[in-house]
Protein backbone atom coordinates (compact mmCIF):
# COMPACT_ATOMS: atom_id res chain seq x y z
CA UNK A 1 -8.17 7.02 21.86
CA UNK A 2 -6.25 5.59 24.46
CA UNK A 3 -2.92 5.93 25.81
CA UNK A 4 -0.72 4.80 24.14
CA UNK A 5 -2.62 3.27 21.42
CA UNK A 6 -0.98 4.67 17.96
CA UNK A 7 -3.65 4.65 14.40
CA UNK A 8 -2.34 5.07 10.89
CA UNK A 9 -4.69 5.03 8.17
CA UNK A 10 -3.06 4.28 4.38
CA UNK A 11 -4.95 5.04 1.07
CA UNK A 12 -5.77 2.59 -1.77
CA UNK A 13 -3.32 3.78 -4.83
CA UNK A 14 -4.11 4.35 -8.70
CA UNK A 15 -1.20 3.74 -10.93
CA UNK A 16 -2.32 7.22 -13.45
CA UNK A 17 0.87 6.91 -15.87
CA UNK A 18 3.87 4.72 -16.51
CA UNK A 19 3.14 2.03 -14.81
CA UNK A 20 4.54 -0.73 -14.56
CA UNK A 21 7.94 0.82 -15.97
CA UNK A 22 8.96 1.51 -12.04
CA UNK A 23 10.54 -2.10 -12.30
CA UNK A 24 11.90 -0.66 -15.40
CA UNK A 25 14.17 1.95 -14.14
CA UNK A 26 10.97 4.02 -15.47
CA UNK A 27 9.35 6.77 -14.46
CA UNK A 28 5.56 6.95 -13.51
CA UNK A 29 2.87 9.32 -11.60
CA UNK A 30 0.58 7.72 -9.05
CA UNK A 31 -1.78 8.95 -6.22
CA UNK A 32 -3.07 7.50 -3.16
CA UNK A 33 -7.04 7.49 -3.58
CA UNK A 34 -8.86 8.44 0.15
CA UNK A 35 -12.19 6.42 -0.70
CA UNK A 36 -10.67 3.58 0.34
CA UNK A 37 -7.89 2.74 3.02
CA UNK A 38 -6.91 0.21 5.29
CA UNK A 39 -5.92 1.30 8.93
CA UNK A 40 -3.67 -0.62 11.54
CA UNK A 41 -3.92 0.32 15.29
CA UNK A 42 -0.89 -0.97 17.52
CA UNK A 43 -1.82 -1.01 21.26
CA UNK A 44 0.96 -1.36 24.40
CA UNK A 45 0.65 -4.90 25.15
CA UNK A 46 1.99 -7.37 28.03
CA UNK A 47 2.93 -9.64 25.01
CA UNK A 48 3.42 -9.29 21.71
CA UNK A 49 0.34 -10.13 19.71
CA UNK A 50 -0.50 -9.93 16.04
CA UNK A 51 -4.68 -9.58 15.84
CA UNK A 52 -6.11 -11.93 12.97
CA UNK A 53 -9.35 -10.04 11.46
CA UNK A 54 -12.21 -11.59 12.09
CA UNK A 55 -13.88 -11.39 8.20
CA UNK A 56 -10.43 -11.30 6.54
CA UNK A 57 -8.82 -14.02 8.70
CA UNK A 58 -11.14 -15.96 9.14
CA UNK A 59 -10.92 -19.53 11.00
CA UNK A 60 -14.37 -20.78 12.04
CA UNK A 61 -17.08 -21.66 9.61
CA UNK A 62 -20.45 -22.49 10.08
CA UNK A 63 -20.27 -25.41 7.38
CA UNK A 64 -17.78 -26.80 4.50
CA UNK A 65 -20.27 -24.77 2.20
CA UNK A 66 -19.65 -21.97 4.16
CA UNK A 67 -15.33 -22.18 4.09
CA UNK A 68 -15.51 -22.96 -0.03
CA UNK A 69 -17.53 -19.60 -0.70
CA UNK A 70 -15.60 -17.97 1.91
CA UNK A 71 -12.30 -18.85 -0.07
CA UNK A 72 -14.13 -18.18 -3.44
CA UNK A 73 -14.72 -14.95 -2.94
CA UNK A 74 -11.80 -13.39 -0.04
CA UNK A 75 -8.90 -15.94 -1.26
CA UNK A 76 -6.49 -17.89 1.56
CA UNK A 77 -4.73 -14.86 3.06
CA UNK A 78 -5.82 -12.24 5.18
CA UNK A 79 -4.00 -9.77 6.64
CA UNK A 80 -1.93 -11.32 9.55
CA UNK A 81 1.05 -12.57 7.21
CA UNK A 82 1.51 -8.73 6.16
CA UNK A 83 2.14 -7.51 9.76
CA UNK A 84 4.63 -10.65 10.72
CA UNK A 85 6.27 -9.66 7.14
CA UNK A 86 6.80 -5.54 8.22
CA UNK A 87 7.54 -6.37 12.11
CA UNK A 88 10.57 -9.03 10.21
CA UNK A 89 11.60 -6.46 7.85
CA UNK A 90 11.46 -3.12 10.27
CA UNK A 91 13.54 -5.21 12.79
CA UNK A 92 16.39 -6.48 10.78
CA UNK A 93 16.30 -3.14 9.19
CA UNK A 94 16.35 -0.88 12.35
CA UNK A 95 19.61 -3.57 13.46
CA UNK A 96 21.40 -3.64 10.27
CA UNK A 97 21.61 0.11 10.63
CA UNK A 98 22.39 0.36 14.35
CA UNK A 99 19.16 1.64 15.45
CA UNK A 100 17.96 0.96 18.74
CA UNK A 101 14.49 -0.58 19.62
CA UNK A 102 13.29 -0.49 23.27
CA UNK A 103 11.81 -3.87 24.47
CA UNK A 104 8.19 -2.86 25.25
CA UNK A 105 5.84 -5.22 23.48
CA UNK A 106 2.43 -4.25 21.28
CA UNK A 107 -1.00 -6.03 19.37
CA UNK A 108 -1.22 -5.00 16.03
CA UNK A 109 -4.40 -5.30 14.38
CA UNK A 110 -5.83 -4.11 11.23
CA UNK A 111 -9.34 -3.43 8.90
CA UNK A 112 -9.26 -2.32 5.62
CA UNK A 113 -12.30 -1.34 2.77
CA UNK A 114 -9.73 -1.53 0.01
CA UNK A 115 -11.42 -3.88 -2.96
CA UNK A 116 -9.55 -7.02 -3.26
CA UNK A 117 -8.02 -7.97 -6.42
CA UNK A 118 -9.02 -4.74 -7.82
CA UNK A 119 -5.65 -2.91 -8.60
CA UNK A 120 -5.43 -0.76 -5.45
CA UNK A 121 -2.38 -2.07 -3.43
CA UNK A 122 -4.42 -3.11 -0.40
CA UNK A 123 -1.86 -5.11 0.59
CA UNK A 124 0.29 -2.85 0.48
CA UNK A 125 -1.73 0.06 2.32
CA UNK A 126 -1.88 -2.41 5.19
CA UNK A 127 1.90 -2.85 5.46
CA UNK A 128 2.81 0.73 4.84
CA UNK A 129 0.03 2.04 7.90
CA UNK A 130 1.56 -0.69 9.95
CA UNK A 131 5.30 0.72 9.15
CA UNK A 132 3.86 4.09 9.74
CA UNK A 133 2.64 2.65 13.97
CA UNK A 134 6.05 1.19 14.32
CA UNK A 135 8.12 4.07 13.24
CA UNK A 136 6.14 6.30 16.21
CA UNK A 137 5.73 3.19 18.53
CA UNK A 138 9.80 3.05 18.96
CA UNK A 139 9.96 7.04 18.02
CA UNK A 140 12.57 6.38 14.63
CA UNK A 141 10.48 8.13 12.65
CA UNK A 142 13.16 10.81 12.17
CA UNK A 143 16.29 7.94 12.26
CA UNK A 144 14.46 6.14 8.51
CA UNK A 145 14.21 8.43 5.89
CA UNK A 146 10.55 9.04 3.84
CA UNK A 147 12.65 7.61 0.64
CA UNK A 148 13.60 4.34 2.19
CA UNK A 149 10.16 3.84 3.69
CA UNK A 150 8.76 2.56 0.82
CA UNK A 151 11.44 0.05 0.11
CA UNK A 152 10.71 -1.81 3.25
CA UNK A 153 7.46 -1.94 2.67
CA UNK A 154 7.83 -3.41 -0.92
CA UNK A 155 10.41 -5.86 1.26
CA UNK A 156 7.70 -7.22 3.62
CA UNK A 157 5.72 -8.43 0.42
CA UNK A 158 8.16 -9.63 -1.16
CA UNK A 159 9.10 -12.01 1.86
CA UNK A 160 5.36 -12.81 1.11
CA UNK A 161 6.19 -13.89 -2.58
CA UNK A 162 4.16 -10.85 -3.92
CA UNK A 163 5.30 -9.89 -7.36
CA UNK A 164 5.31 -5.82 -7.28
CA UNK A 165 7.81 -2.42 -7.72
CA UNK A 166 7.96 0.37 -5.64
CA UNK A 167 5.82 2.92 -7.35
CA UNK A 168 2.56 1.80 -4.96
CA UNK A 169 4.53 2.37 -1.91
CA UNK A 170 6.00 5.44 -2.58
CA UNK A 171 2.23 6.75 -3.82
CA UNK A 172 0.93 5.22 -0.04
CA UNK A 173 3.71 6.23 1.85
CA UNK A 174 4.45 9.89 0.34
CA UNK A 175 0.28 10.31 -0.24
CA UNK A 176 -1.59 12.55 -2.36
CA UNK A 177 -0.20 12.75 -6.54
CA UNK A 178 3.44 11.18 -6.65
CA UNK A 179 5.75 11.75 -9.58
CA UNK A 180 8.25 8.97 -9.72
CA UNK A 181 11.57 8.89 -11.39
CA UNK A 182 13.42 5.24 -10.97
CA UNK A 183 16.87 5.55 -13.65
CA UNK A 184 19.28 3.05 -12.84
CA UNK A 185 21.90 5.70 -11.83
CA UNK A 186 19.64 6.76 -9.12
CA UNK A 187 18.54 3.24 -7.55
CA UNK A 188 22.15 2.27 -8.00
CA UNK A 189 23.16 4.88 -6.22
CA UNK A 190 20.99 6.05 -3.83
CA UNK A 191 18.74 2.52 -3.36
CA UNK A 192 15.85 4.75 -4.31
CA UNK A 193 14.15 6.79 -6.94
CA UNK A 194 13.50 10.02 -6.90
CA UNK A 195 10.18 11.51 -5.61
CA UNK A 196 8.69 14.75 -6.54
CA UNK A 197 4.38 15.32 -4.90
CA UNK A 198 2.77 17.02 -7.19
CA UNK A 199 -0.29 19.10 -6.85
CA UNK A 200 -3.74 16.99 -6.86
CA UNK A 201 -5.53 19.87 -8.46
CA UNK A 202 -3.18 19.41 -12.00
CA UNK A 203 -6.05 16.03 -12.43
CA UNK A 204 -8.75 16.10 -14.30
CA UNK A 205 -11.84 14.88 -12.88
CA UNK A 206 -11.47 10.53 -12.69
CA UNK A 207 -13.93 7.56 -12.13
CA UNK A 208 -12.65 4.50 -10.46
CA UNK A 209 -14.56 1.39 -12.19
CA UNK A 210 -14.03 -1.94 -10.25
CA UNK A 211 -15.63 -5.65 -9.84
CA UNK A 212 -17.14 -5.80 -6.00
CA UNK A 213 -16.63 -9.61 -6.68
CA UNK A 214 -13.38 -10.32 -7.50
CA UNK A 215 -14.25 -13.70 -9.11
CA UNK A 216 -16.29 -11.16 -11.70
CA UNK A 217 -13.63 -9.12 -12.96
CA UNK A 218 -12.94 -10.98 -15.98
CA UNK A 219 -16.60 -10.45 -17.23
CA UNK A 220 -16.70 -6.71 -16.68
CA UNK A 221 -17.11 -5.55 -20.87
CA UNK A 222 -14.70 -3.46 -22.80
CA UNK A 223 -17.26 -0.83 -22.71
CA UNK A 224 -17.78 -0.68 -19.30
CA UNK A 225 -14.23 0.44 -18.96
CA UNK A 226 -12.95 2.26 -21.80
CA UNK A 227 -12.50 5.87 -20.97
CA UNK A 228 -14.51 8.51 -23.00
CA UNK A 229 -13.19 10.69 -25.41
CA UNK A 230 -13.76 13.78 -23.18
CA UNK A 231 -11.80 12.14 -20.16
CA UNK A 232 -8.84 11.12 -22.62
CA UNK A 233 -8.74 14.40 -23.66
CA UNK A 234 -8.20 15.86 -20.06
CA UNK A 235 -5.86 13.42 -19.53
CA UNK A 236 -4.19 14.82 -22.46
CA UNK A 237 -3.97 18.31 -21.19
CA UNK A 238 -2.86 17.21 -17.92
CA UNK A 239 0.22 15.41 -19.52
CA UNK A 240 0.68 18.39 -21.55
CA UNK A 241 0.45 20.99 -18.51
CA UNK A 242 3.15 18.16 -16.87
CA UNK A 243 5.37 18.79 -19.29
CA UNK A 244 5.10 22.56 -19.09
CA UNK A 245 6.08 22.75 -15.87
């Protein structure tokens, strides 16, 4: 790698219990799932540039044909909104709480396998890896605690209009299994849940069943889905070692 250059990688995330009772003053257990992951690479930079993608931003078309099944099947937005959205949110946070930035400038660009519209917070993987360059690009990694991280990351989309709580975050952000505790007396207090990582071996063995074409996953059957009796039943014993512990 170059000098200079900084690469985060952030996993896609699988909401295993509670969800969505984060926005619920809840709790929930997620984990962050390595098959899939969306990286961001910042690079020193004479001016400060934010890299569109060229499959996920895509501009030029070979035909009108060509931009209608592009849009069918990858949506209008790519990636590029998500960095503007974290650089916004990292820099009114960092001066809000009297933390210095230097002035050198960066390019951020990104690339991501996450499935879209598949449940896996890929937008959400790209913001949080993007967080992750700028907290060692301006070295305040140590000056923004691991708690709050998430909460600016769940900021950026929400300047975005994206409806979510903070449970994928903390999953991306923390890594690995994630139990979650979000009571009212602790986000009123504190501005953020409580956070406990948990030992990935406590899971019983899991399959991930998803629609490569987004525009599909309304047809995928009831039986395609619907867990078998032998993996509710290690789900079962997992909850009930939870508990035990």
């Amino acid at each position: 790698m170059a000098e200079g250059v900084i690469e985060h990688r952030s996993y896609a995330r699988v909401g295993l219990l509670g969800n969505p009772s984060d926005v619920y003053f809840g709790r929930t257990i997620s984990f962050s799932l390595s098959n899939f992951w969306a990286t961001v690479v910042l690079r020193p930079s004479d001016e400060l540039v934010i890299t569109p993608h060229p499959k996920h931003d895509l501009v030029n078309f070979s035909s009108l044909d060509h931009l209608v099944n592009r849009l069918q099947s990858e949506g209008y937005y790519g990636g590029v909104r998500l960095l503007m959205a974290i650089c916004k949110v990292f820099y009114n946070y960092c001066r809000e709480h009297k933390i210095s930035l230097h002035q050198r400038k960066f390019a951020l660009s990104y690339d991501t396998n996450i499935p879209r519209q598949a449940g896996l917070s890929g937008s959400s993987a790209i913001v949080s890896a993007a967080l992750n360059c700028l907290l060692d690009f301006y070295k305040v990694r140590d000056q923004i605690k691991v708690e709050i991280r998430p909460n600016l990351v769940l900021s950026a989309e929400k300047e975005l209009g994206i409806v979510a709580g903070l449970q994928d975050r903390v999953a991306q952000i923390y890594g690995g299994l994630v139990y979650m505790e979000f009571s009212q007396e602790h986000m009123d207090k504190l501005g953020h849940g409580i956070y406990t990582p948990m030992d990935i071996n406590l899971l019983p063995p899991l399959h991930l069943v998803y629609a490569e074409n987004p525009s599909d996953s309304g047809k995928v059957s009831l039986e395609m889905v619907a867990p078998s009796l032998m993996c509710r039943l290690q789900l079962l014993d997992f909850c009930l070692r939870l508990l035990a512990t």
